[in-house]
PDB file of N, CA and C in Angstrom:
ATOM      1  N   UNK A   1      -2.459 -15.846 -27.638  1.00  0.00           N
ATOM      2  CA  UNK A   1      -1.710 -17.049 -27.945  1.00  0.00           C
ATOM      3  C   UNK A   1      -1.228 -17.682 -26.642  1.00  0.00           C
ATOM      4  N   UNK A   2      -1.147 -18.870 -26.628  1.00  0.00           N
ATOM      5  CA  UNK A   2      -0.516 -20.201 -25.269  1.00  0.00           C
ATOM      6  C   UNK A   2       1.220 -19.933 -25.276  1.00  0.00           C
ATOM      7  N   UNK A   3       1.224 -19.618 -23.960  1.00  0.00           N
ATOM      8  CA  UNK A   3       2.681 -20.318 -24.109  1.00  0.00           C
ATOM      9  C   UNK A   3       2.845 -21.307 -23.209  1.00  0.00           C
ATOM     10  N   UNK A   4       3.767 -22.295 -23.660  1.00  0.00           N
ATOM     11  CA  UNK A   4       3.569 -23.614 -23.028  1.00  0.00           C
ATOM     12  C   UNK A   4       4.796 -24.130 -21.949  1.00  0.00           C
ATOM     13  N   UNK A   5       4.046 -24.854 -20.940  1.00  0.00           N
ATOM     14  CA  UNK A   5       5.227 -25.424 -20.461  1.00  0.00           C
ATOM     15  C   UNK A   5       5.623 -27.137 -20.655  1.00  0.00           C
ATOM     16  N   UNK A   6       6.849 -27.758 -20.860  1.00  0.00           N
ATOM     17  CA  UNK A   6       6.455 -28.733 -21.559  1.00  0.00           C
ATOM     18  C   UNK A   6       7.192 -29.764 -20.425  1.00  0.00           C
ATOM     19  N   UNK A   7       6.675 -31.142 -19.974  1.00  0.00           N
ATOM     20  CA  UNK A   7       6.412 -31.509 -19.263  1.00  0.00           C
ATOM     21  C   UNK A   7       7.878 -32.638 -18.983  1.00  0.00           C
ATOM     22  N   UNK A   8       8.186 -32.869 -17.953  1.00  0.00           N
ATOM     23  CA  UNK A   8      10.195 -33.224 -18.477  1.00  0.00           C
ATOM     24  C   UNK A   8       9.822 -34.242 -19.453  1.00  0.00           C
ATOM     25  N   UNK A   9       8.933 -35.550 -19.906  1.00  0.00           N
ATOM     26  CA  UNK A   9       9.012 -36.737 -20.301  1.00  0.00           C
ATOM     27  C   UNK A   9       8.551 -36.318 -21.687  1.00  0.00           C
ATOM     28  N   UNK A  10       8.655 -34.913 -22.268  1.00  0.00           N
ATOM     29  CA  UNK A  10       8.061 -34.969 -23.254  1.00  0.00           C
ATOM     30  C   UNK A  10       9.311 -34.461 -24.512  1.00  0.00           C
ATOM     31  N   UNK A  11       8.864 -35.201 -25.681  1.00  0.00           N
ATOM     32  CA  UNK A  11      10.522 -35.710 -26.893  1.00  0.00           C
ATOM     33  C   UNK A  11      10.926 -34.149 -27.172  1.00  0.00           C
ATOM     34  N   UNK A  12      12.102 -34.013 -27.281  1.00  0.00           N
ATOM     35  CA  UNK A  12      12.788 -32.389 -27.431  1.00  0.00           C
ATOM     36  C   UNK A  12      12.496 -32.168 -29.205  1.00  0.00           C
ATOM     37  N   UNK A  13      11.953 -33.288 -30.089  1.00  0.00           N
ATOM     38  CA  UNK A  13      11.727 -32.845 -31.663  1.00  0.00           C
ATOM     39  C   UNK A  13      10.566 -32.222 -31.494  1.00  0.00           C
ATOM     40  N   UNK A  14       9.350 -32.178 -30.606  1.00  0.00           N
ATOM     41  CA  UNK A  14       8.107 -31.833 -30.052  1.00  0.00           C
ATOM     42  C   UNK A  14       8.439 -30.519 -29.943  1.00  0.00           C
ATOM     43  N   UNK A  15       9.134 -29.996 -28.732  1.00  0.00           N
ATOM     44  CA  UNK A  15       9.608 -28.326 -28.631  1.00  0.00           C
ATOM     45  C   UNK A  15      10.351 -28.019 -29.708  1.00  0.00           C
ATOM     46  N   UNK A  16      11.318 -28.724 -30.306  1.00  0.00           N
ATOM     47  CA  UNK A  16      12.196 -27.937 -31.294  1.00  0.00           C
ATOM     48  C   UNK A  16      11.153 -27.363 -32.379  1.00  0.00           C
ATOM     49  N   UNK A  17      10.128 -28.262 -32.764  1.00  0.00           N
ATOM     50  CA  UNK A  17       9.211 -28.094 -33.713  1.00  0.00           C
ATOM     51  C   UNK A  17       8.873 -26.608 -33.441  1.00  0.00           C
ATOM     52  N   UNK A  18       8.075 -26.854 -32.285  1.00  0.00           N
ATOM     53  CA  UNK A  18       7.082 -25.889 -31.742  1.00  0.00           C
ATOM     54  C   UNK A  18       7.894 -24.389 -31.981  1.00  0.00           C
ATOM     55  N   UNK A  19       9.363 -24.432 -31.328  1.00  0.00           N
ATOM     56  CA  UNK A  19       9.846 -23.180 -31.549  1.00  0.00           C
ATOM     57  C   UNK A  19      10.057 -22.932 -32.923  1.00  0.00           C
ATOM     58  N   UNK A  20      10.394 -23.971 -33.568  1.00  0.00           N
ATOM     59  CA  UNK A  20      10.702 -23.397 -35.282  1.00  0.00           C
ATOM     60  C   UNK A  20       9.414 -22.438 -35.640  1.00  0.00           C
ATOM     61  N   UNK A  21       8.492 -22.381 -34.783  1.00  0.00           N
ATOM     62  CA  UNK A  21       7.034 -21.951 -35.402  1.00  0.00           C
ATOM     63  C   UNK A  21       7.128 -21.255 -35.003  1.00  0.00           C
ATOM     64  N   UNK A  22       7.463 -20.409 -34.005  1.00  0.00           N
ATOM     65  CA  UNK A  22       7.393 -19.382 -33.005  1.00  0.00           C
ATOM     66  C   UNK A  22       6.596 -19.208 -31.852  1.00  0.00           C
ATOM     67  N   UNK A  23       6.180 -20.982 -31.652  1.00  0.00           N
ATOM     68  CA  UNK A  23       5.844 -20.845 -30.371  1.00  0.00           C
ATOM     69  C   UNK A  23       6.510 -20.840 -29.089  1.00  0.00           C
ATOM     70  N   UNK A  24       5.923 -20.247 -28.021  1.00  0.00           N
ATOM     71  CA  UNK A  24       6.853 -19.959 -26.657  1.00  0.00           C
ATOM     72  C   UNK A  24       6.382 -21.194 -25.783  1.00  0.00           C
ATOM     73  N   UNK A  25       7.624 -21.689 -25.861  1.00  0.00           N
ATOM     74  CA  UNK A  25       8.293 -22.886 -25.243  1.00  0.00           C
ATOM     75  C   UNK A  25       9.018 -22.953 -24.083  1.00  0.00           C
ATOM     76  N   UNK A  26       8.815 -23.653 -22.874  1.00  0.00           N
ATOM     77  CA  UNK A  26       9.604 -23.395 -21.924  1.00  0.00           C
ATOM     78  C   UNK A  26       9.911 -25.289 -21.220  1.00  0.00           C
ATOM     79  N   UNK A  27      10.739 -26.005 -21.165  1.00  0.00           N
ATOM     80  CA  UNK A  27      10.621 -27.201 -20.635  1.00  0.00           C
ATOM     81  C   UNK A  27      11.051 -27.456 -19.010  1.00  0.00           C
ATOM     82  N   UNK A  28      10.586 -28.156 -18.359  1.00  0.00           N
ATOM     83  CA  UNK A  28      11.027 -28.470 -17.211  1.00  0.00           C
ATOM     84  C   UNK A  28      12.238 -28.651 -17.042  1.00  0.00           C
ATOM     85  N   UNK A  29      12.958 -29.176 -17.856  1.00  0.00           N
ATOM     86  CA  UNK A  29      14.676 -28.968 -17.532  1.00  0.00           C
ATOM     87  C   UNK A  29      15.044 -27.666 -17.725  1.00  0.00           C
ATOM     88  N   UNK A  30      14.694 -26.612 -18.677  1.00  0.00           N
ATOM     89  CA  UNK A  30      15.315 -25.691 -18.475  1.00  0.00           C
ATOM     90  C   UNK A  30      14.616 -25.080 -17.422  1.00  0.00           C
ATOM     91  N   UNK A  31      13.670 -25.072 -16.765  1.00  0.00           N
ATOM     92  CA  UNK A  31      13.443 -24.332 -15.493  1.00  0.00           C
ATOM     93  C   UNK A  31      13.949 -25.071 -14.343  1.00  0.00           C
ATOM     94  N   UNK A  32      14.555 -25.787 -14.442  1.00  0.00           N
ATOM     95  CA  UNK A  32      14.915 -26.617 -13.268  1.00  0.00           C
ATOM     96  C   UNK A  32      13.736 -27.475 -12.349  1.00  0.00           C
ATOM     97  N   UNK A  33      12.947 -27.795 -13.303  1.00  0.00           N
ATOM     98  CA  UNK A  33      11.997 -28.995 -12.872  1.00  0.00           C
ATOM     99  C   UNK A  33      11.844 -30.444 -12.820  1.00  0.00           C
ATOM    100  N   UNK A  34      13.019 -30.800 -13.388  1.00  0.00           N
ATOM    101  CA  UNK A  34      13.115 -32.557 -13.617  1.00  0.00           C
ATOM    102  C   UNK A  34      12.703 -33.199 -12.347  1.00  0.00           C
ATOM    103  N   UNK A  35      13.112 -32.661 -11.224  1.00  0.00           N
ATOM    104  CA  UNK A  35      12.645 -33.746  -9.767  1.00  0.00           C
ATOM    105  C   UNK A  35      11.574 -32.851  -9.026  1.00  0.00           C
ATOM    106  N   UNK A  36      10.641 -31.899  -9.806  1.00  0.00           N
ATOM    107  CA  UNK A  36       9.566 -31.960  -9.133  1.00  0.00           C
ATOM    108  C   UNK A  36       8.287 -33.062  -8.887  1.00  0.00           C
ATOM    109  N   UNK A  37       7.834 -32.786  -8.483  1.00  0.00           N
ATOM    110  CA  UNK A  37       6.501 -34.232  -8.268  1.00  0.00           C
ATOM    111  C   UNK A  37       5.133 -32.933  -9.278  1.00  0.00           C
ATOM    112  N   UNK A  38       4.728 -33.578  -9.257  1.00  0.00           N
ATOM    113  CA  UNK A  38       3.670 -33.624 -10.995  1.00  0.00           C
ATOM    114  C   UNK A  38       2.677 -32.211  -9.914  1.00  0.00           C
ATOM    115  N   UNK A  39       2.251 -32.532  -9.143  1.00  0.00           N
ATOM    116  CA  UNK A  39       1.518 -31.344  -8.454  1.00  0.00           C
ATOM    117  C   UNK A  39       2.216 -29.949  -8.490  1.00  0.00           C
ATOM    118  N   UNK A  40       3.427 -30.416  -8.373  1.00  0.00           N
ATOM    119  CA  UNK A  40       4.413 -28.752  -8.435  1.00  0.00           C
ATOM    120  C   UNK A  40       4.113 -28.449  -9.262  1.00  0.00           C
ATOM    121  N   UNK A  41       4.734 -29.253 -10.268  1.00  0.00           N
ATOM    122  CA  UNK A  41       4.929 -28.706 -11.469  1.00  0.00           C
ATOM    123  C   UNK A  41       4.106 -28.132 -12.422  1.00  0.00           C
ATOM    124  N   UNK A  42       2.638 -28.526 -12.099  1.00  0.00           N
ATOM    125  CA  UNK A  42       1.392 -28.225 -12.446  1.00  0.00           C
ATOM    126  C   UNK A  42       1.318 -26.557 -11.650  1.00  0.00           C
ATOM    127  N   UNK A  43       1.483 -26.370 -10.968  1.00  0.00           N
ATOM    128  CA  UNK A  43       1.225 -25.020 -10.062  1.00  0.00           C
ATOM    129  C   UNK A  43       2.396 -24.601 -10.571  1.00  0.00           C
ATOM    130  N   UNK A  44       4.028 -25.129 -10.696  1.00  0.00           N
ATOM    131  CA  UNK A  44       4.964 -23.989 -11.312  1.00  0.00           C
ATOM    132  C   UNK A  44       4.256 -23.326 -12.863  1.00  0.00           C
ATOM    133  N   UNK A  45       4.137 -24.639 -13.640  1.00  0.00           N
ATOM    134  CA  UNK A  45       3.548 -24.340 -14.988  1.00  0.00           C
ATOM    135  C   UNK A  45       2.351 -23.214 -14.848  1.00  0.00           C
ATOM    136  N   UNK A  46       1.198 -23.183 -14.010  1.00  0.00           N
ATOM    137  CA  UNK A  46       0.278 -21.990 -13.618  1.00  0.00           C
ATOM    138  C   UNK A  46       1.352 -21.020 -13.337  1.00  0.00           C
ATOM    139  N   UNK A  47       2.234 -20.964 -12.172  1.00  0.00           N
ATOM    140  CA  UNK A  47       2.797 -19.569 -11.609  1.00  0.00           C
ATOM    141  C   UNK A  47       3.266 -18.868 -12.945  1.00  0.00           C
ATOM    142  N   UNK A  48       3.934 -19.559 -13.994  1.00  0.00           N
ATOM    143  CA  UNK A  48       4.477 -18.981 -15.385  1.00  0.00           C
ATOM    144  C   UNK A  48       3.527 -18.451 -16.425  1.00  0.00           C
ATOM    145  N   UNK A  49       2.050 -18.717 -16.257  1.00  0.00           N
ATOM    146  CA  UNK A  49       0.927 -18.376 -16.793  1.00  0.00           C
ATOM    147  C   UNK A  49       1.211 -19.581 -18.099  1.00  0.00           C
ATOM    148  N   UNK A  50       1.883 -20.617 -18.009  1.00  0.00           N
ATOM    149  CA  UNK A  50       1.872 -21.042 -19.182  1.00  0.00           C
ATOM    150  C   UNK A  50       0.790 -22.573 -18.868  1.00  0.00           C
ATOM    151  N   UNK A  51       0.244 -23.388 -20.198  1.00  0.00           N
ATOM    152  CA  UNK A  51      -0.297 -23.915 -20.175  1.00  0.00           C
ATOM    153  C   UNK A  51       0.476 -25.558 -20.090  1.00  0.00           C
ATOM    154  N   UNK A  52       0.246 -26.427 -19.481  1.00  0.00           N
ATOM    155  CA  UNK A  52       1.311 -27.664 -19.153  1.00  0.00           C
ATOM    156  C   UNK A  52       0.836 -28.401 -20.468  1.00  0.00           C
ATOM    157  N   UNK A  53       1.970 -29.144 -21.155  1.00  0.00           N
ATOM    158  CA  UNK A  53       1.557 -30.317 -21.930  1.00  0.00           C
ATOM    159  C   UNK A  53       2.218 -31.131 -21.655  1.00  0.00           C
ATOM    160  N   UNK A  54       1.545 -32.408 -21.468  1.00  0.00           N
ATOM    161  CA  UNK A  54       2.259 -33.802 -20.655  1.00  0.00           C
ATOM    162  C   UNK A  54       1.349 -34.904 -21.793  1.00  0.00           C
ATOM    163  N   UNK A  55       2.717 -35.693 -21.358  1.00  0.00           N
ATOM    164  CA  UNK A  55       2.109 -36.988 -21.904  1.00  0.00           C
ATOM    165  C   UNK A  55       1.642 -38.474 -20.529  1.00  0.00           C
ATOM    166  N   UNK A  56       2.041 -37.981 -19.738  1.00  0.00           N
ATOM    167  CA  UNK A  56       1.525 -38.482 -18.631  1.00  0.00           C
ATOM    168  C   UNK A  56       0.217 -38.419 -18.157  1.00  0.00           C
ATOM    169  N   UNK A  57      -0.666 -39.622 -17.850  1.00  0.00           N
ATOM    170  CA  UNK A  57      -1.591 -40.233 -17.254  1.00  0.00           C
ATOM    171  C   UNK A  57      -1.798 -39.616 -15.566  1.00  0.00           C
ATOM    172  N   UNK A  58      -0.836 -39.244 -14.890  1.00  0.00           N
ATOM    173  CA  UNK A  58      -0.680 -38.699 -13.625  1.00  0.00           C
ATOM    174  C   UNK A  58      -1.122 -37.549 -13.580  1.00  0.00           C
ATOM    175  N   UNK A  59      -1.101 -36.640 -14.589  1.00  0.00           N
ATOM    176  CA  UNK A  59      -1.527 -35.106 -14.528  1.00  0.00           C
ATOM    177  C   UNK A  59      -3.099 -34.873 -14.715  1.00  0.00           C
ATOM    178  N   UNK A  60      -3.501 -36.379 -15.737  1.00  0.00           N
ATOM    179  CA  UNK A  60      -4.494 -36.207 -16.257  1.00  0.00           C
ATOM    180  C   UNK A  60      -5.636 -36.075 -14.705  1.00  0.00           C
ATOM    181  N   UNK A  61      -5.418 -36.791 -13.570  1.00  0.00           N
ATOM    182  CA  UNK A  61      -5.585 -37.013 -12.666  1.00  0.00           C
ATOM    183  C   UNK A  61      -5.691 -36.157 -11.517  1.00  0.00           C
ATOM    184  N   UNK A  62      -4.808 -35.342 -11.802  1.00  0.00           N
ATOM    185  CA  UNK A  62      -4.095 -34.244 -11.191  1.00  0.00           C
ATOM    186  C   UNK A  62      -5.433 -32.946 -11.490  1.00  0.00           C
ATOM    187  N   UNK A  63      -5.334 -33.063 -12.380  1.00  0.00           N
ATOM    188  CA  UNK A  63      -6.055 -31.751 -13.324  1.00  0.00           C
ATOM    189  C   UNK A  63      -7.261 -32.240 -12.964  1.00  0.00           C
ATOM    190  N   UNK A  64      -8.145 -32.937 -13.080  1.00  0.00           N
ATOM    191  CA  UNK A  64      -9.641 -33.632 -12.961  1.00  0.00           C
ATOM    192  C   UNK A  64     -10.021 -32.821 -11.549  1.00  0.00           C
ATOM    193  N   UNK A  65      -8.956 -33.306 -10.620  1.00  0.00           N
ATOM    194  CA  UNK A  65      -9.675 -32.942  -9.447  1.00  0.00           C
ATOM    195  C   UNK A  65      -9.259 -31.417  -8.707  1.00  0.00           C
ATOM    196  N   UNK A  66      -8.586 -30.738  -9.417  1.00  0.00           N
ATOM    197  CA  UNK A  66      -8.713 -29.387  -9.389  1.00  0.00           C
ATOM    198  C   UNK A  66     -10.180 -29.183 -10.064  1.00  0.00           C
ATOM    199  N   UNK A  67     -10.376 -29.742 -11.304  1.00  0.00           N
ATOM    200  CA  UNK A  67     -11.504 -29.188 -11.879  1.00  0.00           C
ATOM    201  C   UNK A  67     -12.765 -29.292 -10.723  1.00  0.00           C
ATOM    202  N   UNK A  68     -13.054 -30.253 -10.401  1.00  0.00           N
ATOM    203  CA  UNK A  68     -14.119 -30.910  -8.949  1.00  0.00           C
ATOM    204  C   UNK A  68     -13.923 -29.968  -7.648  1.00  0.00           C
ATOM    205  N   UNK A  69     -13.075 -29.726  -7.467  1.00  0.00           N
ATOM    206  CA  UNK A  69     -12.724 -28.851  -6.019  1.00  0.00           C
ATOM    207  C   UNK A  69     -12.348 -27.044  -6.328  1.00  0.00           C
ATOM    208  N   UNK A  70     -12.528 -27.021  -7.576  1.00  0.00           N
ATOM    209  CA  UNK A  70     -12.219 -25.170  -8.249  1.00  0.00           C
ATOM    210  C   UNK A  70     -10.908 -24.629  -7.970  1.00  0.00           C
ATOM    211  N   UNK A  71      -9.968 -25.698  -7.506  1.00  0.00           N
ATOM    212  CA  UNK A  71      -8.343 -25.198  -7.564  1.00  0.00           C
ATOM    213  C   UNK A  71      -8.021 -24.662  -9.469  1.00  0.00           C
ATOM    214  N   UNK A  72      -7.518 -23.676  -9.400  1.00  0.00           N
ATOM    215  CA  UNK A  72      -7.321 -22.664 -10.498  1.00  0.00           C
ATOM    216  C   UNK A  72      -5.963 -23.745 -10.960  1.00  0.00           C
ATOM    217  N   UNK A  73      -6.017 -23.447 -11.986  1.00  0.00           N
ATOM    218  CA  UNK A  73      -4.401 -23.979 -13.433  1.00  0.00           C
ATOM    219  C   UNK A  73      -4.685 -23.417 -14.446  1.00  0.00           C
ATOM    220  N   UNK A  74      -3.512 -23.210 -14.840  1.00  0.00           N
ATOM    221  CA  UNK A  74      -3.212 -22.460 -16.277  1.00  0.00           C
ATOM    222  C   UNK A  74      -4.082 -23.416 -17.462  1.00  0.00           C
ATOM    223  N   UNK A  75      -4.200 -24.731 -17.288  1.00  0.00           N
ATOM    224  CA  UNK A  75      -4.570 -25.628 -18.313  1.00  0.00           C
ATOM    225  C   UNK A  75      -3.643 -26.296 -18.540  1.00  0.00           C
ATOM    226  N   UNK A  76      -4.134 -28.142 -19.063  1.00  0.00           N
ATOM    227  CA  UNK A  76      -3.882 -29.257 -19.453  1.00  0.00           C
ATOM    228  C   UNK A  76      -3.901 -29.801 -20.765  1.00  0.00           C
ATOM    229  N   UNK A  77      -3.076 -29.665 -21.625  1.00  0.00           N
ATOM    230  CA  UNK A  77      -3.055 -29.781 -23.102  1.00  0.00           C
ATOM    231  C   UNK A  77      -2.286 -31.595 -22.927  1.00  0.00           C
ATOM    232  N   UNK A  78      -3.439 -32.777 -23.012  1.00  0.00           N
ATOM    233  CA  UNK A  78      -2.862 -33.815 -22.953  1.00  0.00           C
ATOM    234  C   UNK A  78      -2.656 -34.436 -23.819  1.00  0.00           C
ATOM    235  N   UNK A  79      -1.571 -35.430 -24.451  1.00  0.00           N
ATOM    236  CA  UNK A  79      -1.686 -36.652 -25.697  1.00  0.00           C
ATOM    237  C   UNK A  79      -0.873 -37.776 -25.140  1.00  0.00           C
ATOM    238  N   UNK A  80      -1.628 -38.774 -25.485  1.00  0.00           N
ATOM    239  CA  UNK A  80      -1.140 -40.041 -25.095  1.00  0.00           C
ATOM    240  C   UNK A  80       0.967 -40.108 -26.012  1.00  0.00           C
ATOM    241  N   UNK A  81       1.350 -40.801 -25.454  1.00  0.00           N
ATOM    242  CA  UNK A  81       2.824 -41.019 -25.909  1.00  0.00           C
ATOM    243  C   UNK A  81       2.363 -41.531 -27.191  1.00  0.00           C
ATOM    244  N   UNK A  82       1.628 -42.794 -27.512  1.00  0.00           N
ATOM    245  CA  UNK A  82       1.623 -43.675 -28.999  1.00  0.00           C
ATOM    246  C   UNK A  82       0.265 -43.214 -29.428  1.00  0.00           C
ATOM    247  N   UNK A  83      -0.479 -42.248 -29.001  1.00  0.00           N
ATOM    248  CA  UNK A  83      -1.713 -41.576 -29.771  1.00  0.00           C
ATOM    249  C   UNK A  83      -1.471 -40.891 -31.199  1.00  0.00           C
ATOM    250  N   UNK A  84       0.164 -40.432 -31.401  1.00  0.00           N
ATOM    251  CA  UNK A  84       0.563 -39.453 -32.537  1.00  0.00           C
ATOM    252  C   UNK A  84       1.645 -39.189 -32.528  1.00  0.00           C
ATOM    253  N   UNK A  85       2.579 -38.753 -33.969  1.00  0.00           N
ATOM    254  CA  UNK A  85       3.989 -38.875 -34.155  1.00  0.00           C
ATOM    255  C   UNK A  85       4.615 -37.613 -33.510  1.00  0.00           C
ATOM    256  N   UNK A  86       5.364 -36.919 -33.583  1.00  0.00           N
ATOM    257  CA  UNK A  86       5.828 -35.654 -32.988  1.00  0.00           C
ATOM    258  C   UNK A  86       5.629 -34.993 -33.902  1.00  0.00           C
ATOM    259  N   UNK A  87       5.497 -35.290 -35.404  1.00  0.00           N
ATOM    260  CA  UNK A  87       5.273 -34.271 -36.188  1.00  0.00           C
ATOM    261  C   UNK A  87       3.705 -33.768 -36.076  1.00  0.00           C
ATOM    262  N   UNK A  88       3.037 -34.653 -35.466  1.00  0.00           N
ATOM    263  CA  UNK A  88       1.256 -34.363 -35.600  1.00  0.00           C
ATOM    264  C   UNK A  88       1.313 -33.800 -34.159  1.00  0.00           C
ATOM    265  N   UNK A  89       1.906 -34.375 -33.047  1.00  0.00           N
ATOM    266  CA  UNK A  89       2.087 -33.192 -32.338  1.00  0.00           C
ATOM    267  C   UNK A  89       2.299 -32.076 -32.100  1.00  0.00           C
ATOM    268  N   UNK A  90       3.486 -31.808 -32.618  1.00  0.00           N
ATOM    269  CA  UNK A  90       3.667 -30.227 -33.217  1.00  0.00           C
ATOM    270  C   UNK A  90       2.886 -29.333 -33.765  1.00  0.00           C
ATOM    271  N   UNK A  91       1.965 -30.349 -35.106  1.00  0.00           N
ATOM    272  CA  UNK A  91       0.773 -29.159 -35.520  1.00  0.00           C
ATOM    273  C   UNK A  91      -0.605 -28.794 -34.831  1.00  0.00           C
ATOM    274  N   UNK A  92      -0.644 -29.930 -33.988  1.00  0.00           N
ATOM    275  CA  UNK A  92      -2.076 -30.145 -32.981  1.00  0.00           C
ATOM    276  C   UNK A  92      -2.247 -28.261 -31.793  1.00  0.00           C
ATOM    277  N   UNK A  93      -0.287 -29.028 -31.438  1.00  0.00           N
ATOM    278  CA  UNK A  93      -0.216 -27.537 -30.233  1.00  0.00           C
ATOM    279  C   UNK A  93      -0.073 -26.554 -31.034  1.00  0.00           C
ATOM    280  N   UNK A  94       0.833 -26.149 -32.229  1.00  0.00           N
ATOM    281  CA  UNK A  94       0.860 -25.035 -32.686  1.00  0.00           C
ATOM    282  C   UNK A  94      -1.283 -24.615 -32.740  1.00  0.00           C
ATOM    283  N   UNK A  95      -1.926 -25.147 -33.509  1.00  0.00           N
ATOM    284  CA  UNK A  95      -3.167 -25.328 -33.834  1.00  0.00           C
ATOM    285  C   UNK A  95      -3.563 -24.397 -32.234  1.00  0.00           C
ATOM    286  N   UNK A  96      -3.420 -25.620 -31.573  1.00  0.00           N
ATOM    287  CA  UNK A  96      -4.147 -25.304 -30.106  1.00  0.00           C
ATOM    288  C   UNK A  96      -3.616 -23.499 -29.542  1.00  0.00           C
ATOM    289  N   UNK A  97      -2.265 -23.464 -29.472  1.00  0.00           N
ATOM    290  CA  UNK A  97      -1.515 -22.353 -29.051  1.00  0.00           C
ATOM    291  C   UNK A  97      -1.935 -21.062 -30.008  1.00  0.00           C
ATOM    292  N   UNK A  98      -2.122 -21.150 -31.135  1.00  0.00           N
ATOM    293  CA  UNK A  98      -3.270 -19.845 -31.987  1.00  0.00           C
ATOM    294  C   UNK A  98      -4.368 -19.576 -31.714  1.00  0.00           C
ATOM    295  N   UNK A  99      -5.201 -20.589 -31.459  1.00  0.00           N
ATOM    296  CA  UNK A  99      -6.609 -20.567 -31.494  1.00  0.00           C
ATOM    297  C   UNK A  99      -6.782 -20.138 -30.004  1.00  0.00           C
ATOM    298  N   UNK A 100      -6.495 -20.541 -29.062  1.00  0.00           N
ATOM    299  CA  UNK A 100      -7.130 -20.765 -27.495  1.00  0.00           C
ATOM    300  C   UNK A 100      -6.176 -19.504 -27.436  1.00  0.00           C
ATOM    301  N   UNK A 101      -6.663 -18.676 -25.724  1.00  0.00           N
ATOM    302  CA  UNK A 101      -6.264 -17.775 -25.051  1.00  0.00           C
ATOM    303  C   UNK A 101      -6.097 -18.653 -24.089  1.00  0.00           C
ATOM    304  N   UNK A 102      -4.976 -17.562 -22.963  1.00  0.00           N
ATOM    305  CA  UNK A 102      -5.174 -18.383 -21.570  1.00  0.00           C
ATOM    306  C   UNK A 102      -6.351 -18.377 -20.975  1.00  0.00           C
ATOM    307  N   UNK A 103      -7.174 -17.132 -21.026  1.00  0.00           N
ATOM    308  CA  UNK A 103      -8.352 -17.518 -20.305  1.00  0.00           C
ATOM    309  C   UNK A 103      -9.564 -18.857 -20.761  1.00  0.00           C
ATOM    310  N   UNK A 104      -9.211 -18.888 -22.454  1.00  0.00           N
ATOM    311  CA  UNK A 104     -10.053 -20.118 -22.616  1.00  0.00           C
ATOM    312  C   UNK A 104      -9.053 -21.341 -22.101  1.00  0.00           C
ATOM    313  N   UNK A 105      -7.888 -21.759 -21.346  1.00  0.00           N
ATOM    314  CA  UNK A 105      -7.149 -22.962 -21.411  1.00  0.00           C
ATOM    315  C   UNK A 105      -7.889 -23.130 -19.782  1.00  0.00           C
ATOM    316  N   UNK A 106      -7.802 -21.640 -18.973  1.00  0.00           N
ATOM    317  CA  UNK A 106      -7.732 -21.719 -17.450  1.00  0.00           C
ATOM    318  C   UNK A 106      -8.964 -22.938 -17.175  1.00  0.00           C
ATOM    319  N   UNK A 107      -8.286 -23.603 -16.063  1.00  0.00           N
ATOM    320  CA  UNK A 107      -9.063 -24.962 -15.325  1.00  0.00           C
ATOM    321  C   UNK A 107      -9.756 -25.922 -16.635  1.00  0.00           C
ATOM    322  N   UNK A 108      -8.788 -26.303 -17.759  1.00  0.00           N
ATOM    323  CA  UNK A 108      -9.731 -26.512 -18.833  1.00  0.00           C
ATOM    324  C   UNK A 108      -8.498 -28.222 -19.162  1.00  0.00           C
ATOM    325  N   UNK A 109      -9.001 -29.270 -19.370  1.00  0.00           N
ATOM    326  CA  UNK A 109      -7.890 -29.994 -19.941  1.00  0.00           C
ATOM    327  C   UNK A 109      -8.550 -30.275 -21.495  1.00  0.00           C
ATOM    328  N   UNK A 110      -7.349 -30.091 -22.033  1.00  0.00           N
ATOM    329  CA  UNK A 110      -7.563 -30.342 -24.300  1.00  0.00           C
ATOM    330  C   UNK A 110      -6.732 -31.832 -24.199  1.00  0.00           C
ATOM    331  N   UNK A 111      -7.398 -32.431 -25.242  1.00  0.00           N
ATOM    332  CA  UNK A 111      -6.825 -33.926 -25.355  1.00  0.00           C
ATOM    333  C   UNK A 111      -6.433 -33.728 -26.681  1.00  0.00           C
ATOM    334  N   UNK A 112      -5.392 -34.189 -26.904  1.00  0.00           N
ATOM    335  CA  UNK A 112      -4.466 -34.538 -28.484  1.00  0.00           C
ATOM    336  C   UNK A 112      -4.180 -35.706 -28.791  1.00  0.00           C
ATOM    337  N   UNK A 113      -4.480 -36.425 -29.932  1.00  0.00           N
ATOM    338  CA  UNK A 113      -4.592 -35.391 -31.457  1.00  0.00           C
ATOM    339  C   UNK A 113      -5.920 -34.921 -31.346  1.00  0.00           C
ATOM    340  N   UNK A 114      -6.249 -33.701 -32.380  1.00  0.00           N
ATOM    341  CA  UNK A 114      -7.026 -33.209 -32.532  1.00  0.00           C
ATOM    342  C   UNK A 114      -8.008 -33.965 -33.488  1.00  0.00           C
ATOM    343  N   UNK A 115      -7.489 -34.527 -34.341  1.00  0.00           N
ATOM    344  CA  UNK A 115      -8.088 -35.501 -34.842  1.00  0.00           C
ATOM    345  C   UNK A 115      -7.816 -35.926 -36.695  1.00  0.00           C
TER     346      UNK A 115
END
């Protein structure tokens, strides 16, 4: 199972969900990440073995060219902000966080909704 790290800009009904399920949840504010720059935080989110989910366009970017140059990450679980409600969010990652291992997430980006 994924455990996730969740990205500061992303809605707290999103994690609350996620934990009601029993998924392992960790957000950038509670690790003390709000003023990292998106590269950290991508490598903190790896150092935690957890997988990043952002709704940001910047990571998507971020992640691409690790993939091109073989820099290692935990994985990129992305969804646009107005792609889906928080409730379809919630079931997309729970979905994603059962099914996938870390080794299937490693150097890998998943786009949400699932569909």
């Amino acid at each position: 199972m994924l455990r996730l790290y969740m990205d500061v800009h992303i809605k707290a009904g999103i994690t609350a969900g996620l934990r009601r399920r029993g998924i392992d949840v960790v957000t950038a504010q509670e690790d003390g990440g709000t003023r990292l720059e998106d590269v950290v935080l991508l490598d903190r989110a790896t150092g935690l073995q957890r997988v990043l989910f952002s709704q940001d366009d910047d990571f998507l970017a971020i992640a691409r060219e690790r993939q091109a140059t073989g820099v290692f990450f935990a994985g990129l679980i992305y969804g646009h902000q107005l792609a889906a409600t928080v409730g379809k969010y919630v079931l997309d990652l729970e979905v994603v966080c059962q099914v996938l291992d870390p080794e299937d997430m490693a150097n890998r980006i998943e786009y949400l909704p699932l569909g």
